[in-house]
C-alpha atoms as a PDB file:
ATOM      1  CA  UNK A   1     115.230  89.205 106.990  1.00  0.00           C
ATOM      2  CA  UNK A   2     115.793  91.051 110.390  1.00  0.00           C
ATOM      3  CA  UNK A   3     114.142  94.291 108.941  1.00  0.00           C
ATOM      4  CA  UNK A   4     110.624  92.829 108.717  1.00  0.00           C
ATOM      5  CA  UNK A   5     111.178  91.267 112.074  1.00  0.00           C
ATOM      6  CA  UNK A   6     111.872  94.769 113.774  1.00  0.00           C
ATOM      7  CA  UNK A   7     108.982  96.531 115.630  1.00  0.00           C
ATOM      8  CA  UNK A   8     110.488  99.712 115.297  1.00  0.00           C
ATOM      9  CA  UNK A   9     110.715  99.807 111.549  1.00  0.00           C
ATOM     10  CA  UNK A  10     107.408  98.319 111.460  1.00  0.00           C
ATOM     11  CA  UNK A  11     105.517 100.797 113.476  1.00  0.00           C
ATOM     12  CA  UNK A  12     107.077 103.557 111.966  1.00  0.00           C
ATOM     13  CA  UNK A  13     105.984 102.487 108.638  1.00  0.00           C
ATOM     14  CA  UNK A  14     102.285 101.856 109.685  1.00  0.00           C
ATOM     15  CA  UNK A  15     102.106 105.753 111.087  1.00  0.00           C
ATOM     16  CA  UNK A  16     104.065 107.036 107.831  1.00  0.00           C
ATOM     17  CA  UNK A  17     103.426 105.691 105.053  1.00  0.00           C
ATOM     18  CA  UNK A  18     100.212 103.824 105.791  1.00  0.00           C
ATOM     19  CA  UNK A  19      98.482 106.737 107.266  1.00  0.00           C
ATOM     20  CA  UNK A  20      99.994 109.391 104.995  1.00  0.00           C
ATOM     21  CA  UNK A  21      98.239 112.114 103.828  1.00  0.00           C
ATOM     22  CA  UNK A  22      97.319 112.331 107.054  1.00  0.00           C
ATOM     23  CA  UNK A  23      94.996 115.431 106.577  1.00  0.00           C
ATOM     24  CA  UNK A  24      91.733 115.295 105.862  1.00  0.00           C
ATOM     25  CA  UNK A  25      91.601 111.866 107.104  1.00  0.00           C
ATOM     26  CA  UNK A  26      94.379 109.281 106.422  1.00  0.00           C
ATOM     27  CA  UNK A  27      94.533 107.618 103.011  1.00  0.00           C
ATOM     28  CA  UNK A  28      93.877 104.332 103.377  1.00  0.00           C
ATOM     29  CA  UNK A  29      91.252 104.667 105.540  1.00  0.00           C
ATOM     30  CA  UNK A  30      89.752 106.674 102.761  1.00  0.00           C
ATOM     31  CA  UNK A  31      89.920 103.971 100.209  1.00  0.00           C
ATOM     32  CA  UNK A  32      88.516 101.560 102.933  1.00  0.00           C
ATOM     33  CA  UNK A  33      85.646 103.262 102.823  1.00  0.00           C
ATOM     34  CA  UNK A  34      85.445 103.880  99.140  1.00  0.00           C
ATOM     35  CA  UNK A  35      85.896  99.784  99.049  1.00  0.00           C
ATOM     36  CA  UNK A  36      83.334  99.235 101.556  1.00  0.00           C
ATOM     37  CA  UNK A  37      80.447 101.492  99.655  1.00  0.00           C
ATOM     38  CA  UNK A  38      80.918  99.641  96.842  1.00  0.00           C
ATOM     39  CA  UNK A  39      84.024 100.562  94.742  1.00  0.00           C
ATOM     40  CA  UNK A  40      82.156 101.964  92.571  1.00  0.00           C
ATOM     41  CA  UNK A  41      84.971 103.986  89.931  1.00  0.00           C
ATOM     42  CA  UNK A  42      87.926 102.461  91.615  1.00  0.00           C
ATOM     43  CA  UNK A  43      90.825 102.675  88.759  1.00  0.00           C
ATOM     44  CA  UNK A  44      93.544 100.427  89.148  1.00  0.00           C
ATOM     45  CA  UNK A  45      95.706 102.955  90.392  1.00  0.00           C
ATOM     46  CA  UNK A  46      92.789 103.078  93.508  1.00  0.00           C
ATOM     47  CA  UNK A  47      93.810  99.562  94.041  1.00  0.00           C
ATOM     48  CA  UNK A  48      97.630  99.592  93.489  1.00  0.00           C
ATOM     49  CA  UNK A  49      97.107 102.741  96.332  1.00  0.00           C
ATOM     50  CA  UNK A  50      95.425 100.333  98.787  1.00  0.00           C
ATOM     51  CA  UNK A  51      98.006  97.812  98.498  1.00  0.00           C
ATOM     52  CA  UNK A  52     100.551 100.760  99.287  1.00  0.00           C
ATOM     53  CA  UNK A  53      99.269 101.937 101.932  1.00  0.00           C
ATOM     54  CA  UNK A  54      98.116  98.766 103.462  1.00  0.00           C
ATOM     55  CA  UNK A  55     101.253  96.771 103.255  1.00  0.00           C
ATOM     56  CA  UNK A  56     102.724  98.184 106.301  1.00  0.00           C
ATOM     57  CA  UNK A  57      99.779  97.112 108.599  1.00  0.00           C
ATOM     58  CA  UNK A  58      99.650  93.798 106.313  1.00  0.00           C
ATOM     59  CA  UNK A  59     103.621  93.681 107.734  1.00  0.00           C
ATOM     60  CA  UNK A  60     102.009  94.059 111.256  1.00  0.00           C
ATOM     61  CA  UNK A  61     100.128  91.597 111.454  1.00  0.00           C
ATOM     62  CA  UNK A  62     102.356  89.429 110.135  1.00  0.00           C
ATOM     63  CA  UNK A  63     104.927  90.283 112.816  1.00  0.00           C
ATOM     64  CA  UNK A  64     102.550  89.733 115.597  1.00  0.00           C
ATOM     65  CA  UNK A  65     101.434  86.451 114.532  1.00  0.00           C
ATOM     66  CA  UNK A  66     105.503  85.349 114.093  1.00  0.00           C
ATOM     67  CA  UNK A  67     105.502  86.875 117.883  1.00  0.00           C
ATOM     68  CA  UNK A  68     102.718  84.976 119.138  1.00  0.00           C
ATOM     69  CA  UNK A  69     103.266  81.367 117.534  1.00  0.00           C
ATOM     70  CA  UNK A  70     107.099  81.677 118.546  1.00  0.00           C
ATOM     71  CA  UNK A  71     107.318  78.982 120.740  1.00  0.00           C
ATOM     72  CA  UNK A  72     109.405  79.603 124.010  1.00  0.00           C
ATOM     73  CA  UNK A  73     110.835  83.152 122.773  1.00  0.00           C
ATOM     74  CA  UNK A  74     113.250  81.701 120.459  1.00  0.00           C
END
């Protein structure tokens, strides 16, 4: 699908959605730290919000790893 191949699209979903709320820090990096102290009370809405959020930057990486094994720009 050209969509998830597009930078543009990409990047502007990392700094929307994947950062939104952005105030008073962004979201996911919120729950990261919630995950990385332990989890402790995470619901499964805490985790369906992680996945949310995170799939943009999840897209990403995928995109720069297509970029990078691509052999001879094709």
């Amino acid at each position: 699908m050209k969509i998830l191949n597009d930078w543009r699209i990409i990047i502007l979903l990392c700094l929307t959605l994947g950062l939104a709320p952005f105030f008073p820090e962004p979201h996911l990096l919120g729950k990261i730290k919630w995950i990385a102290g332990g989890a402790n009370g995470m619901t499964l809405k805490d985790w369906f919000d992680v996945v949310f959020h995170g799939f943009p930057f999840i897209l990403l990486i995928r995109l720069i790893i297509v970029k990078l094994t691509r052999k001879n720009g094709a």
